[in-house]
C-alpha atoms as a PDB file:
ATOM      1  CA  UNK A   1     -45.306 -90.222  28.298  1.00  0.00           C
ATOM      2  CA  UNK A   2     -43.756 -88.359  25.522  1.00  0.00           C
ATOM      3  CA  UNK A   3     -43.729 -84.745  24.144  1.00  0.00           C
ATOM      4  CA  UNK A   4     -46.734 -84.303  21.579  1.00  0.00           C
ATOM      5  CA  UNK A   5     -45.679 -81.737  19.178  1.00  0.00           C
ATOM      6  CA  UNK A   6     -48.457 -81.896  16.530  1.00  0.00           C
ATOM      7  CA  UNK A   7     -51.648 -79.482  16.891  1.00  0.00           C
ATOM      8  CA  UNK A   8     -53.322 -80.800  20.127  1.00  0.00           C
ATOM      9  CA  UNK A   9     -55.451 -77.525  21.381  1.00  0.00           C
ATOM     10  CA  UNK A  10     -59.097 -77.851  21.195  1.00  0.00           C
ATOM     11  CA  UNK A  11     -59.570 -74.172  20.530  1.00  0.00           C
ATOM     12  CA  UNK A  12     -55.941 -72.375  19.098  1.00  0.00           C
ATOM     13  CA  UNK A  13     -57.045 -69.200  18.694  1.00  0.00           C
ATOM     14  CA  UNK A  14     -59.050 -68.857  21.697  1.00  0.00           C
ATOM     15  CA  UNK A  15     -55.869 -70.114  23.765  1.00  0.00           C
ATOM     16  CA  UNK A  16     -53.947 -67.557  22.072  1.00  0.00           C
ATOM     17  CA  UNK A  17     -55.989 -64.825  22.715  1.00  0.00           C
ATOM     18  CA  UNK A  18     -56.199 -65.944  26.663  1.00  0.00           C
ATOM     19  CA  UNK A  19     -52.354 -65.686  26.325  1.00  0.00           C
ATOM     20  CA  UNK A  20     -52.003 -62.430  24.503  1.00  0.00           C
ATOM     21  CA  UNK A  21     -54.581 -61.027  27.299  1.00  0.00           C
ATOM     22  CA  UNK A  22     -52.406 -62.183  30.171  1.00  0.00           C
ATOM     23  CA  UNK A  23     -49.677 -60.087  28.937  1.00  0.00           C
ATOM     24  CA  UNK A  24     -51.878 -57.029  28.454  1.00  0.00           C
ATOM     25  CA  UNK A  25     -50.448 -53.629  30.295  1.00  0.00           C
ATOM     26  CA  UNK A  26     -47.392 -55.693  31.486  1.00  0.00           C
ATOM     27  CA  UNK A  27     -44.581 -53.976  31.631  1.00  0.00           C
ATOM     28  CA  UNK A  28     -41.968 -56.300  29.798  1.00  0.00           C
ATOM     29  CA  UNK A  29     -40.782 -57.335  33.124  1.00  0.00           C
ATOM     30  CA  UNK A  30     -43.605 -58.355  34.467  1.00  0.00           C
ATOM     31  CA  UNK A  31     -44.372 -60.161  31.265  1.00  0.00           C
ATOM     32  CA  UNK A  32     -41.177 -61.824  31.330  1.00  0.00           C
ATOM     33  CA  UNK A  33     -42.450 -63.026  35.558  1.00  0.00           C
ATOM     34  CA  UNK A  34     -45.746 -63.895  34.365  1.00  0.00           C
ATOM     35  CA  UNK A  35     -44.320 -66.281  31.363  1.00  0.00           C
ATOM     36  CA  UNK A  36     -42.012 -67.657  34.329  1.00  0.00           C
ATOM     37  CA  UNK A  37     -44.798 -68.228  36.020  1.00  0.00           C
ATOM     38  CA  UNK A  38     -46.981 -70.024  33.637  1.00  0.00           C
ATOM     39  CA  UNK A  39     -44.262 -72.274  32.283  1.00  0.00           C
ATOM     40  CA  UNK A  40     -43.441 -73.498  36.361  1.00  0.00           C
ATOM     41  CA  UNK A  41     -47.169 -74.390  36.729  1.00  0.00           C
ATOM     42  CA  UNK A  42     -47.325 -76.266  33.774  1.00  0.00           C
ATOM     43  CA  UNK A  43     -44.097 -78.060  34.541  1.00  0.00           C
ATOM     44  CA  UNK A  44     -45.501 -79.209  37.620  1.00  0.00           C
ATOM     45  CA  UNK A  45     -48.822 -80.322  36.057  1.00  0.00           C
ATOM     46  CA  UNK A  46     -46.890 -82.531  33.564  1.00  0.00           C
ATOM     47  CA  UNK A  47     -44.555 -83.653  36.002  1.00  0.00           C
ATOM     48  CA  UNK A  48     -42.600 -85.842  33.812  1.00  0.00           C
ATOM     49  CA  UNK A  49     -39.130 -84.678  33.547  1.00  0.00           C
ATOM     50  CA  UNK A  50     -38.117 -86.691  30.737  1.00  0.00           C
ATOM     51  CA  UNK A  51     -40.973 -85.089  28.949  1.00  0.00           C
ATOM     52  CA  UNK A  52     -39.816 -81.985  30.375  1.00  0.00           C
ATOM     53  CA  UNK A  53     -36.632 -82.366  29.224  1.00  0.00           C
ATOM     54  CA  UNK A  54     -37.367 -82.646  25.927  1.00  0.00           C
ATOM     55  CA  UNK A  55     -39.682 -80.294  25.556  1.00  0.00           C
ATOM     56  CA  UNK A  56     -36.593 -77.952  26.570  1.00  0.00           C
ATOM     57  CA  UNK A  57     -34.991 -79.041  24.177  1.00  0.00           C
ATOM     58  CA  UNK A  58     -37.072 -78.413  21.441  1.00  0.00           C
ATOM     59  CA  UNK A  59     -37.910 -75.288  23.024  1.00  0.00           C
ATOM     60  CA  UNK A  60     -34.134 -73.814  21.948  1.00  0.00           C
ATOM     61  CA  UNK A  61     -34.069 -75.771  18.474  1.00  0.00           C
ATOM     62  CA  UNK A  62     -33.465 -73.061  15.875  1.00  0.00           C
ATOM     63  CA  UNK A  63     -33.807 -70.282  17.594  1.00  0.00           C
ATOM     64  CA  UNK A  64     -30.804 -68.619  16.004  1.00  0.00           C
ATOM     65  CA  UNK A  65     -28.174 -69.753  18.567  1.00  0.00           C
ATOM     66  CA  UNK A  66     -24.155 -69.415  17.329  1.00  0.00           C
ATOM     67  CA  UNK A  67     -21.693 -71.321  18.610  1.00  0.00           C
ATOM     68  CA  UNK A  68     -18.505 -69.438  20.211  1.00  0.00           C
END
């Protein structure tokens, strides 16, 4: 299995909104647990660590990082 980066969600904006819902009247820590949460359940449904692996790795692609 590999990572699939191109648009793959049946319904975007309805996914989105489900996600912007599950934050509601956090407090940023508990948003911060919940989105902990969520991405350790859908680690283990993939299950594929290679796949895993590189979706952590595209996960931190320009995100503004500076080397020291």
């Amino acid at each position: 299995m590999t990572l699939v980066t191109t648009p793959n969600l049946t319904a975007p904006d309805d996914f989105y909104e489900a996600l912007i819902d599950m934050h509601r009247d956090l407090s940023e820590a508990q948003s911060a647990l919940v989105n902990a949460k969520l991405i350790l359940l859908l680690a283990n449904h993939v299950g594929d660590l290679a796949v895993l692996r590189e979706a952590m790795a595209a996960a931190r692609e320009d995100i503004g990082l500076h080397s020291s």
